[in-house]
N, C-alpha and C. Protein backbone atom coordinates (compact mmCIF):
# COMPACT_ATOMS: atom_id res chain seq x y z
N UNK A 1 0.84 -1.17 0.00
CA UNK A 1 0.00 0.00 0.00
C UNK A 1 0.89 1.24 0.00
N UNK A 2 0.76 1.96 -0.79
CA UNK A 2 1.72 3.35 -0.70
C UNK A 2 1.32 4.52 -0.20
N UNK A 3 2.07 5.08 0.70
CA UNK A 3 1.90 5.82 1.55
C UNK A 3 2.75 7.61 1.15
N UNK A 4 1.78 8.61 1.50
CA UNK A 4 2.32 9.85 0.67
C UNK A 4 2.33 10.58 2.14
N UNK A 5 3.47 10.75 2.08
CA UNK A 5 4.36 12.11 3.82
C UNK A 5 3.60 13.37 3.01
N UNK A 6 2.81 13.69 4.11
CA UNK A 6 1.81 14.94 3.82
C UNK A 6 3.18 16.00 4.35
N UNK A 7 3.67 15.63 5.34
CA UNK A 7 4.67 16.49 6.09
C UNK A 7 4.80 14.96 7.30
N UNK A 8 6.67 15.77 7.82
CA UNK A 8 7.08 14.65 8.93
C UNK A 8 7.73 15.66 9.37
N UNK A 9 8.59 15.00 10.79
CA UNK A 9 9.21 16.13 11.04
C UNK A 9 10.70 16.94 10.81
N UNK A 10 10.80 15.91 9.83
CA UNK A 10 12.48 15.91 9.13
C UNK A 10 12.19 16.34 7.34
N UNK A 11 11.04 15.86 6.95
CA UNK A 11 10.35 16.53 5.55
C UNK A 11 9.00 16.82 5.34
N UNK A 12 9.41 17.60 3.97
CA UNK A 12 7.46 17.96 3.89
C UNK A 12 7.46 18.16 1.81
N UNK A 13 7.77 16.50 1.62
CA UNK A 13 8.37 16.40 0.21
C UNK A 13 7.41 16.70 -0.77
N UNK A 14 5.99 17.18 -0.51
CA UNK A 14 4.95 17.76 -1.49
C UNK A 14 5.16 19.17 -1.50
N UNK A 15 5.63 19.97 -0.94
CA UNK A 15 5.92 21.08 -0.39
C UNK A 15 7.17 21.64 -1.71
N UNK A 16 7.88 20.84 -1.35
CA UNK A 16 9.19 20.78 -2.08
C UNK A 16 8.91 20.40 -3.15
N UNK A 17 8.23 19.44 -3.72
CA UNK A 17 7.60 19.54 -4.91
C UNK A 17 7.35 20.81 -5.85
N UNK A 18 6.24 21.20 -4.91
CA UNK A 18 5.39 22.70 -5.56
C UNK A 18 6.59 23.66 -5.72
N UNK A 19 7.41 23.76 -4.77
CA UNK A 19 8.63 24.93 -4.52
C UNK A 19 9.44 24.46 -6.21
N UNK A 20 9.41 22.94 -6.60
CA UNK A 20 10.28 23.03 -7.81
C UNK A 20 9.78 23.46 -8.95
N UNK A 21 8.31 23.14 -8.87
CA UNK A 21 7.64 23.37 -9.87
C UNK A 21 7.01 24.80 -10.01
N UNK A 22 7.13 25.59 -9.15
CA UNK A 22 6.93 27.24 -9.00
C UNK A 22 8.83 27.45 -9.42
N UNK A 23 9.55 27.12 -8.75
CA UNK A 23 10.88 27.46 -10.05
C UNK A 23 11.32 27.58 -11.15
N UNK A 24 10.47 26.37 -11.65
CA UNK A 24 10.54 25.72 -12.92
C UNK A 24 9.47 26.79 -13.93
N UNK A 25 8.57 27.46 -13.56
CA UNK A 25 7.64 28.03 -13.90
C UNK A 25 7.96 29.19 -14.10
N UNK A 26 8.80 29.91 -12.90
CA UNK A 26 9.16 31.33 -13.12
C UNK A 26 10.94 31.76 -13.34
N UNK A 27 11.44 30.66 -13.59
CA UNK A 27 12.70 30.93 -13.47
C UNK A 27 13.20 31.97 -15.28
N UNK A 28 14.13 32.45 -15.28
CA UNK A 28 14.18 33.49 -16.25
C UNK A 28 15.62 33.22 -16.59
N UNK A 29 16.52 32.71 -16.24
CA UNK A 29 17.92 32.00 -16.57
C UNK A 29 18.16 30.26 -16.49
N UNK A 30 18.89 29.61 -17.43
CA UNK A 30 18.53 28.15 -17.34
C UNK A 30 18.79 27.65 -16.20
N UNK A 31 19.92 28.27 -15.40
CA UNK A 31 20.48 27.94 -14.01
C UNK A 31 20.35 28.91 -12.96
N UNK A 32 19.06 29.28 -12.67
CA UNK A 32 18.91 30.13 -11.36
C UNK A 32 19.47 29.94 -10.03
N UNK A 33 19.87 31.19 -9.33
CA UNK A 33 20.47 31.31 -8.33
C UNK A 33 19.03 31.35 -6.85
N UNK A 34 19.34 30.17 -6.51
CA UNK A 34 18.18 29.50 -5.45
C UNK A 34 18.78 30.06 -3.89
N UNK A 35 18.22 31.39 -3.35
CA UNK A 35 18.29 31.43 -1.90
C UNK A 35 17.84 30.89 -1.05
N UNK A 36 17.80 29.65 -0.21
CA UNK A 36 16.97 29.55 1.06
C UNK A 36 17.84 30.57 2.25
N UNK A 37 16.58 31.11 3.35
CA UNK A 37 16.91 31.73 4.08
C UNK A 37 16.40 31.62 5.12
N UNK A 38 17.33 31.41 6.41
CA UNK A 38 16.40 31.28 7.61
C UNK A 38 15.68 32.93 7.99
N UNK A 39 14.88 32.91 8.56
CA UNK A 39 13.74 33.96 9.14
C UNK A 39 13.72 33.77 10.35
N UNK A 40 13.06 35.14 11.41
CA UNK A 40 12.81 34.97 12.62
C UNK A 40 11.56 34.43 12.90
N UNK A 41 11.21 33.67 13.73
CA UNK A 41 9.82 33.53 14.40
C UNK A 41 9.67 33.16 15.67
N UNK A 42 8.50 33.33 16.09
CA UNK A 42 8.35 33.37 17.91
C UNK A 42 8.43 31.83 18.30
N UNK A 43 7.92 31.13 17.28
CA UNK A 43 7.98 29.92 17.96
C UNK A 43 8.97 29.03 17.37
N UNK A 44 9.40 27.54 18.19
CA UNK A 44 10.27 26.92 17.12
C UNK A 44 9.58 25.95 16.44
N UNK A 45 9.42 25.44 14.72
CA UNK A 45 9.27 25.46 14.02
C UNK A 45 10.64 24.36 13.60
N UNK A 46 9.81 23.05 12.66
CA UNK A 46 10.10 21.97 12.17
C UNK A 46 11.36 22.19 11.32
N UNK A 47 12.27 21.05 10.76
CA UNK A 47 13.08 21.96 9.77
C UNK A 47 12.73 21.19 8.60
N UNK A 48 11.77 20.57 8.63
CA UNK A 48 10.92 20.11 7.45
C UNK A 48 10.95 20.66 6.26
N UNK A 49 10.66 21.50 5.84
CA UNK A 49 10.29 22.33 4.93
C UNK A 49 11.92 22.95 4.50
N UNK A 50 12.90 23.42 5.42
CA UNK A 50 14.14 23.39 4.98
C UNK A 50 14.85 22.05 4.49
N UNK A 51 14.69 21.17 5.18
CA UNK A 51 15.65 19.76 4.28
C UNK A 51 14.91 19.09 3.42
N UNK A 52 13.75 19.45 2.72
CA UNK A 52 13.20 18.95 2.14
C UNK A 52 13.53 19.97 0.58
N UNK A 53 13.69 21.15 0.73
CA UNK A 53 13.89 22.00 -0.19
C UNK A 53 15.50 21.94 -0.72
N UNK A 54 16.16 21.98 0.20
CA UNK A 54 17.84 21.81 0.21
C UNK A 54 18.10 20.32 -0.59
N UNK A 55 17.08 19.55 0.20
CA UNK A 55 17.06 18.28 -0.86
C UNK A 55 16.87 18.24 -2.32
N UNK A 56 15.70 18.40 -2.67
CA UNK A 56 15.30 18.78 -4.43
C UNK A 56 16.19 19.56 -4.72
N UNK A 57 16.20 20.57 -3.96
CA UNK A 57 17.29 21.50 -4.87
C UNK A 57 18.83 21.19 -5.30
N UNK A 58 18.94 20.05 -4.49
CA UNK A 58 20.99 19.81 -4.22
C UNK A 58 20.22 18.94 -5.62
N UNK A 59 19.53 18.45 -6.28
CA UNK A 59 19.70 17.92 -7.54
C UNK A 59 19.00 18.48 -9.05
N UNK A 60 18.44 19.69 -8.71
CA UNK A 60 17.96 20.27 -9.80
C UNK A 60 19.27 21.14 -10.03
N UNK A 61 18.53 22.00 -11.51
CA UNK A 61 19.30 22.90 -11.92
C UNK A 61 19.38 24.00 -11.91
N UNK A 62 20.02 23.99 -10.26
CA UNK A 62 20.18 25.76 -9.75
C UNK A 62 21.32 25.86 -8.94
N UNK A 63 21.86 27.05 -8.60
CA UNK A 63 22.87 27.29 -7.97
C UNK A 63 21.97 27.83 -6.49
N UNK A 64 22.40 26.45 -5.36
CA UNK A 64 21.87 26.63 -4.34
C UNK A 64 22.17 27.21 -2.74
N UNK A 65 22.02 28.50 -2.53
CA UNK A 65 22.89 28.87 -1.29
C UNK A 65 21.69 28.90 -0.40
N UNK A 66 21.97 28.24 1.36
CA UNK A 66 21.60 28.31 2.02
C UNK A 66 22.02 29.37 3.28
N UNK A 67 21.07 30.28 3.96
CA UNK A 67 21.87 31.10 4.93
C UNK A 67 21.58 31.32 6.19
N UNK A 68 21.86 31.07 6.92
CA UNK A 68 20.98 31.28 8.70
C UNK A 68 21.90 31.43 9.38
N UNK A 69 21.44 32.08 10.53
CA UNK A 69 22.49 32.50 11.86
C UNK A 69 23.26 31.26 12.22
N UNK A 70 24.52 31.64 13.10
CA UNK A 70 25.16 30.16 13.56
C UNK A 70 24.29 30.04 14.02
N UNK A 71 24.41 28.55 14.32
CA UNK A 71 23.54 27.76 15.41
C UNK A 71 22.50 26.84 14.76
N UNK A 72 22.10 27.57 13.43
CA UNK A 72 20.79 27.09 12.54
C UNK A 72 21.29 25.79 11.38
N UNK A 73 22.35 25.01 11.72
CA UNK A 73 22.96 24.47 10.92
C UNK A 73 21.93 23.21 10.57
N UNK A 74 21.56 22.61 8.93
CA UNK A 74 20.61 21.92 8.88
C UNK A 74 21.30 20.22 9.32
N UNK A 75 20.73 19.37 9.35
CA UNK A 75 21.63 18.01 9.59
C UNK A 75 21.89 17.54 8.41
N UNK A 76 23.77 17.30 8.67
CA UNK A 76 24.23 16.78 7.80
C UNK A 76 23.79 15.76 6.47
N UNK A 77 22.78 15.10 6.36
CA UNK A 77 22.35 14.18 5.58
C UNK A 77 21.42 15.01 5.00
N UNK A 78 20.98 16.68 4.74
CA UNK A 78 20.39 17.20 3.84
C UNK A 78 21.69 18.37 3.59
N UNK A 79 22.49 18.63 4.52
CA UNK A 79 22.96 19.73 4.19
C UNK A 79 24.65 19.76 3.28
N UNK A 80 24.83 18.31 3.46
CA UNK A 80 26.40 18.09 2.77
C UNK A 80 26.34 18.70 1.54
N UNK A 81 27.55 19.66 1.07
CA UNK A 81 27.82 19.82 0.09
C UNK A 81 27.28 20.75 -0.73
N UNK A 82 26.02 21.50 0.04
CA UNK A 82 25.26 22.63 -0.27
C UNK A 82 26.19 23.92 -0.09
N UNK A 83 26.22 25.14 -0.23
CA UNK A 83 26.69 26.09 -0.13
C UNK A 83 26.19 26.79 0.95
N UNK A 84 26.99 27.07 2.34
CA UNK A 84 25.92 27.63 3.49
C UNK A 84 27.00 28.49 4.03
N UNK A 85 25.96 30.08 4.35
CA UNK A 85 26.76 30.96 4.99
C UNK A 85 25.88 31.41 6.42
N UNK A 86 26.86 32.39 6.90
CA UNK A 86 25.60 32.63 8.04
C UNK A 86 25.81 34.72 7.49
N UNK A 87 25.82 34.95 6.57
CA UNK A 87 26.14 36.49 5.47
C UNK A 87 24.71 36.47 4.63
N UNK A 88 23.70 36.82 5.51
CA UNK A 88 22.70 36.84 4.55
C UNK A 88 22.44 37.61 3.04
N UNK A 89 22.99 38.82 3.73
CA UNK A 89 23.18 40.21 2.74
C UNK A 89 24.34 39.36 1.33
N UNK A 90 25.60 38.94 1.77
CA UNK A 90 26.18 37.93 1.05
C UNK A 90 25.32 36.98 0.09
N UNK A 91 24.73 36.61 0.53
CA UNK A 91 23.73 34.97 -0.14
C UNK A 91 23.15 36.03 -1.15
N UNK A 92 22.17 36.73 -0.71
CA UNK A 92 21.26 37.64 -1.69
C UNK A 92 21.81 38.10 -2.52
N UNK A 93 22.59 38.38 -2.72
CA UNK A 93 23.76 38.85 -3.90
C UNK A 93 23.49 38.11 -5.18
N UNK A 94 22.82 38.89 -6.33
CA UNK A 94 22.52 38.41 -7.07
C UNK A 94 21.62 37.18 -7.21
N UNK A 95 20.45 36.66 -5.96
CA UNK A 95 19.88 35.91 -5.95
C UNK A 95 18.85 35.88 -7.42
N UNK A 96 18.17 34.88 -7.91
CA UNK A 96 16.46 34.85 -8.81
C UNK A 96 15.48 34.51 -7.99
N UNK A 97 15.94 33.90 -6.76
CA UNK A 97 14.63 33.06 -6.05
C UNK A 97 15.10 33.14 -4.24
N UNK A 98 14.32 34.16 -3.93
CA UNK A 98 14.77 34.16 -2.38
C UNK A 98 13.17 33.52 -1.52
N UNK A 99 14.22 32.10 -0.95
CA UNK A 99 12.85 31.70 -0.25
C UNK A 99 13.18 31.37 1.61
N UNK A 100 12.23 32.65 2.14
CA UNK A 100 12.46 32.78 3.42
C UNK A 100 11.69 31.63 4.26
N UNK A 101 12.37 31.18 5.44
CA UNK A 101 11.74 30.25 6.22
C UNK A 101 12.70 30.02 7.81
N UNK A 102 11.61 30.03 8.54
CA UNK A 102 12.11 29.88 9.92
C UNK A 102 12.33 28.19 10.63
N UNK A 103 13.21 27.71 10.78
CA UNK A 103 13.57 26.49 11.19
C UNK A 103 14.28 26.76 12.63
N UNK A 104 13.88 25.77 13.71
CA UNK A 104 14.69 25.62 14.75
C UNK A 104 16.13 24.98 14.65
N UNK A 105 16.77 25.01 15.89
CA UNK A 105 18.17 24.21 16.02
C UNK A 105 18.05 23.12 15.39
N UNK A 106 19.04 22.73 14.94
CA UNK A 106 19.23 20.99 14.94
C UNK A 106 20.05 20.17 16.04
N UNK A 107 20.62 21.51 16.85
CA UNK A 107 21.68 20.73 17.51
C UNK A 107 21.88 22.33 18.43
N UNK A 108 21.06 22.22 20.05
CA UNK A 108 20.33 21.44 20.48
C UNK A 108 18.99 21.44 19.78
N UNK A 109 18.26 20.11 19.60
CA UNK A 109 17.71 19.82 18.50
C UNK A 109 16.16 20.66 19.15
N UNK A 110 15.40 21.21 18.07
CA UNK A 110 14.03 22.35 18.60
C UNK A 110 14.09 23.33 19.50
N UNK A 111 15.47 24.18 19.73
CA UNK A 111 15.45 25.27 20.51
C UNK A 111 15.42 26.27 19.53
N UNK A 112 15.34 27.53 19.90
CA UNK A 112 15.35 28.98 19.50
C UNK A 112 16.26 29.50 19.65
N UNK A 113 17.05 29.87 18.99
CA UNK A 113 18.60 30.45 19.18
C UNK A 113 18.51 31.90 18.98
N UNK A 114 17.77 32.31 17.99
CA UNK A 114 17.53 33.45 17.20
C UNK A 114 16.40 34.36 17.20
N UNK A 115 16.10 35.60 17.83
CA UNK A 115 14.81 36.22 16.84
C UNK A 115 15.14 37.44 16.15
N UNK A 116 16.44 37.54 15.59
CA UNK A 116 17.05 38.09 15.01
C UNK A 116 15.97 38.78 14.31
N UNK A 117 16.01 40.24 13.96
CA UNK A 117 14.68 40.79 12.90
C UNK A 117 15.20 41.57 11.82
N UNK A 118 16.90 41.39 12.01
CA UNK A 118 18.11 41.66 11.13
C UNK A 118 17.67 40.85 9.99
N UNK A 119 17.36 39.32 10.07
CA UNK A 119 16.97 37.98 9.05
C UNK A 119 15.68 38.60 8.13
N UNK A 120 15.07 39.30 8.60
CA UNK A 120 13.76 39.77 7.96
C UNK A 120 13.99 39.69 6.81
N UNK A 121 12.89 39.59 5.58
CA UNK A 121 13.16 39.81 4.01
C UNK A 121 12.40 41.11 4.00
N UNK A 122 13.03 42.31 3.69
CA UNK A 122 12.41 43.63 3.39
C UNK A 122 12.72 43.84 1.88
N UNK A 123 12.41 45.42 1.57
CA UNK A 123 12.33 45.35 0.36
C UNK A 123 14.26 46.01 0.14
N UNK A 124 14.61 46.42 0.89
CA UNK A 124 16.17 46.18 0.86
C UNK A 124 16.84 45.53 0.76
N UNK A 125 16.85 44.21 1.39
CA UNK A 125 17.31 43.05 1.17
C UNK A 125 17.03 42.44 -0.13
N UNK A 126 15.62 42.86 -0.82
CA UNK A 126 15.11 42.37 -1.78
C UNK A 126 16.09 43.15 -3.11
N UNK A 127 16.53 44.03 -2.61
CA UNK A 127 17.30 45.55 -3.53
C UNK A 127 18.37 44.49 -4.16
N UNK A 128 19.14 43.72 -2.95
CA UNK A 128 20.41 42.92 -3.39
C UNK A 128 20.75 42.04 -4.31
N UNK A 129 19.20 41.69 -4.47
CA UNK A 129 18.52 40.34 -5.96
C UNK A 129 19.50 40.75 -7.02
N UNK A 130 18.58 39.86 -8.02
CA UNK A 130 18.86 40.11 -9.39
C UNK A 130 17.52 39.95 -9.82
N UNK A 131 16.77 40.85 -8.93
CA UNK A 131 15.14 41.01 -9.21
C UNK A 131 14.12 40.19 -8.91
N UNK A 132 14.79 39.40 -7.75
CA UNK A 132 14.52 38.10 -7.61
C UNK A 132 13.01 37.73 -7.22
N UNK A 133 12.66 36.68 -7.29
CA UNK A 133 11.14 36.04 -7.21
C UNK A 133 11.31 35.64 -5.16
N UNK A 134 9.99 36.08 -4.74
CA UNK A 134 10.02 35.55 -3.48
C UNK A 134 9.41 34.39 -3.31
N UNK A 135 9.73 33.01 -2.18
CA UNK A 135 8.78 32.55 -1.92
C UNK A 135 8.98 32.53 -0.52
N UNK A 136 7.75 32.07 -0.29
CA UNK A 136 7.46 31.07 1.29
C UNK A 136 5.99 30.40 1.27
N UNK A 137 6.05 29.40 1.94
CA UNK A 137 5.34 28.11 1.75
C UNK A 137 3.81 28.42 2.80
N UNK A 138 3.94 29.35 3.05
CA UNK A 138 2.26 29.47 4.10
C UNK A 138 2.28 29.19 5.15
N UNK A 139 1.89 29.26 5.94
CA UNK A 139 1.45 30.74 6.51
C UNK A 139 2.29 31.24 6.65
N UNK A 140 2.22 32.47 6.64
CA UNK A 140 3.78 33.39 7.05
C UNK A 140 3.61 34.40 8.20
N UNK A 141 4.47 35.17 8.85
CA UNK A 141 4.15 35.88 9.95
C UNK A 141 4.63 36.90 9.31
N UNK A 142 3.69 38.12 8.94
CA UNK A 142 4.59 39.27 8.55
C UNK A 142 4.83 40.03 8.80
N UNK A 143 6.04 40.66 8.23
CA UNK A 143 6.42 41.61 8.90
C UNK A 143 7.39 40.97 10.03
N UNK A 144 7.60 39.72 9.74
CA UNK A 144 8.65 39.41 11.16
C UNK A 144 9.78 37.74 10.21
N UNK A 145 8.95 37.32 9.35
CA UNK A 145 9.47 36.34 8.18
C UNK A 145 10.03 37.35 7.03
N UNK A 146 9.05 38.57 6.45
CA UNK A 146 9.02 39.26 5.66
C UNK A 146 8.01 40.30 5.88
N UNK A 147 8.17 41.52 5.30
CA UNK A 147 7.67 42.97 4.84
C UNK A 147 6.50 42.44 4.44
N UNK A 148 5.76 43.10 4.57
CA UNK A 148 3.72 43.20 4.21
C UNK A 148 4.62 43.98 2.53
N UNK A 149 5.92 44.90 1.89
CA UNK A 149 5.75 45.14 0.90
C UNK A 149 6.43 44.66 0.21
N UNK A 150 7.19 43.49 0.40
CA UNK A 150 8.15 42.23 -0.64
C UNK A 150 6.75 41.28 -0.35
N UNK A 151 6.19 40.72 0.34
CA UNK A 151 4.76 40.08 0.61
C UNK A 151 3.83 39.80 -0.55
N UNK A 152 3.87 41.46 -0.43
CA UNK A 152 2.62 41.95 -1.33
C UNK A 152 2.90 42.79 -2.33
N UNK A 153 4.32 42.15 -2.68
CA UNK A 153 5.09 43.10 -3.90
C UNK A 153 5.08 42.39 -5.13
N UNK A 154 5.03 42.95 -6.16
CA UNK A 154 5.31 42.30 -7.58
C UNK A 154 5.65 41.19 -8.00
N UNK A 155 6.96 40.65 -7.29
CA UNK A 155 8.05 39.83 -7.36
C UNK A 155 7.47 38.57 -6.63
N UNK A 156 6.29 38.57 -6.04
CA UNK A 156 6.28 37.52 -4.65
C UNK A 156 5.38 36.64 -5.39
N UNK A 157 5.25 35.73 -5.57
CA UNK A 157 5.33 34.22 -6.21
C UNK A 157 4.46 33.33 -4.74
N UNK A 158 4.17 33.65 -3.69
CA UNK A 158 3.20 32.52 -2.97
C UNK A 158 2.16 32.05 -3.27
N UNK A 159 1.49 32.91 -3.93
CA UNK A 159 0.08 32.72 -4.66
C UNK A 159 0.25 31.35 -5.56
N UNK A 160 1.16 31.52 -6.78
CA UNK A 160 1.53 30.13 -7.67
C UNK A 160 2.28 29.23 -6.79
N UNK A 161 2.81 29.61 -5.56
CA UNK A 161 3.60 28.05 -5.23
C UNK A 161 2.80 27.58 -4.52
N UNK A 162 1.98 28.42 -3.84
CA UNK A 162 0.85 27.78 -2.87
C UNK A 162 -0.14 26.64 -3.55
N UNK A 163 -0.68 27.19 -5.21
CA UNK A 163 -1.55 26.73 -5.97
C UNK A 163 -0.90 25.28 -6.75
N UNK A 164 0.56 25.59 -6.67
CA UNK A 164 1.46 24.16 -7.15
C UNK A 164 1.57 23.12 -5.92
N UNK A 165 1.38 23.11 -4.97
CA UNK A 165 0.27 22.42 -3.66
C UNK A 165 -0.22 21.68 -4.27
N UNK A 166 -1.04 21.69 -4.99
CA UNK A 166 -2.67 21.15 -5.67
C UNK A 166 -1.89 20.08 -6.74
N UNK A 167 -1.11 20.78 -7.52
CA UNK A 167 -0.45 20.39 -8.70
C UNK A 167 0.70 19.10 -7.77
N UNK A 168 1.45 19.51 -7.36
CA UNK A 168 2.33 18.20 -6.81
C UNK A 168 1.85 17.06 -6.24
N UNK A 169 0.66 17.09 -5.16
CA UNK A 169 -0.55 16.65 -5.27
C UNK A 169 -0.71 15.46 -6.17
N UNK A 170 -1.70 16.36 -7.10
CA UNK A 170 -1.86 15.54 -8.19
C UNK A 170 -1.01 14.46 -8.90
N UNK A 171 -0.51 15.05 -9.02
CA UNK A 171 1.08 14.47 -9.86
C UNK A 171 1.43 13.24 -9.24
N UNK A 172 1.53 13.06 -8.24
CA UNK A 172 2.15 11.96 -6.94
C UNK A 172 0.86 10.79 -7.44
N UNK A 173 -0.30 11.06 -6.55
CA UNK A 173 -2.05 10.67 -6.85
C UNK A 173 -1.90 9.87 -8.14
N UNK A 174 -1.57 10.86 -9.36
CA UNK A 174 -1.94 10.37 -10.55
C UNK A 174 -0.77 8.93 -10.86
N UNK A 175 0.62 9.17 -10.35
CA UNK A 175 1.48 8.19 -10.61
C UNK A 175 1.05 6.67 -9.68
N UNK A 176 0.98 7.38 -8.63
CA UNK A 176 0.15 6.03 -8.26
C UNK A 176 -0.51 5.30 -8.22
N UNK A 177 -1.99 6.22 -8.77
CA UNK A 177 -3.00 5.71 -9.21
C UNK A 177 -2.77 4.39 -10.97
N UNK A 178 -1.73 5.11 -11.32
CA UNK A 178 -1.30 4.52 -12.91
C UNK A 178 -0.53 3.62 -12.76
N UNK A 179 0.55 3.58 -11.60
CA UNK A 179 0.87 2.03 -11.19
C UNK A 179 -0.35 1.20 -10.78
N UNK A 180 -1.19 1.61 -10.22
CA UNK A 180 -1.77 0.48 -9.49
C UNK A 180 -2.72 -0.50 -10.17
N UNK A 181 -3.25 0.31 -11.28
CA UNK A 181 -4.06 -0.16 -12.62
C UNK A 181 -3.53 -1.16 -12.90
């Protein structure tokens, strides 16, 4: 019987799905420059959604930098070999795709190290792009993940990655459904 990880607490591989297929959709160079970025938030928060993205991405076709305060280091078996700074302003540098997200420690594992509001995605930080596309995966806290005006700015892409949800979804559903025939 096959079984589909809606989310766990180490991934959330439909998620990561939609995130490739909202890349794949808006990307504007054959090899886009892929930001993940840790964010502040009040509470601590899975790193699901980070090693699940760091994952797809360490094999698609993008140049992938990851960036978070010390302390935020992801576990080794998603993070080998990825590009990771703790220079956010650095990472953004010429980013296409800045996607903000708040993850706890890994080590000590679910603490809060950070509520840094330095990490924020504003529209300054956004200045550093290369015009870059925002994401984040829902719900977001704003104004404390990101600006209500990178949010609700031009560039911000949640709307289609949210709706590629539906689409990755499907996609999974439909393959299985076509094996099982």
């Amino acid at each position: 019987m096959p079984v589909v990880s809606l989310e766990s607490a180490t991934r959330h591989p439909l998620q990561s799905f939609a995130d490739l297929i909202t890349i794949e959709q808006h990307k504007r160079t054959p090899r886009p420059k892929v930001v993940l970025t840790w964010a502040p938030h009040p509470k601590a928060l899975p790193q699901a959604v980070a090693n699940s993205f760091v994952e797809w991405m360490s094999v698609a076709n993008v140049d992938l930098v990851v960036a978070h305060p010390k302390g935020y280091e992801l576990a080794p078996e998603f993070s080998r070999g990825v590009a990771t700074t703790n220079d956010q302003d650095a990472a953004l540098e010429g980013a296409d795709f800045v996607y903000a997200k708040n993850w706890s420690a890994y080590e000590p594992y679910g603490q809060i190290l950070s509520q840094d509001l330095g990490w924020t995605i504003t529209e300054e930080k956004m200045a550093l792009t290369n015009n870059a596309r925002f994401m984040h995966c829902l719900p977001v806290r704003r104004n404390m993940i990101v600006s209500d005006g990178v949010l609700d700015g031009p560039n911000s892409i949640i709307i289609p990655q949210a709706a590629n949800r539906v689409v990755s979804a499907q996609t999974v559903l439909y393959y299985l459904l076509k094996g099982l025939s």
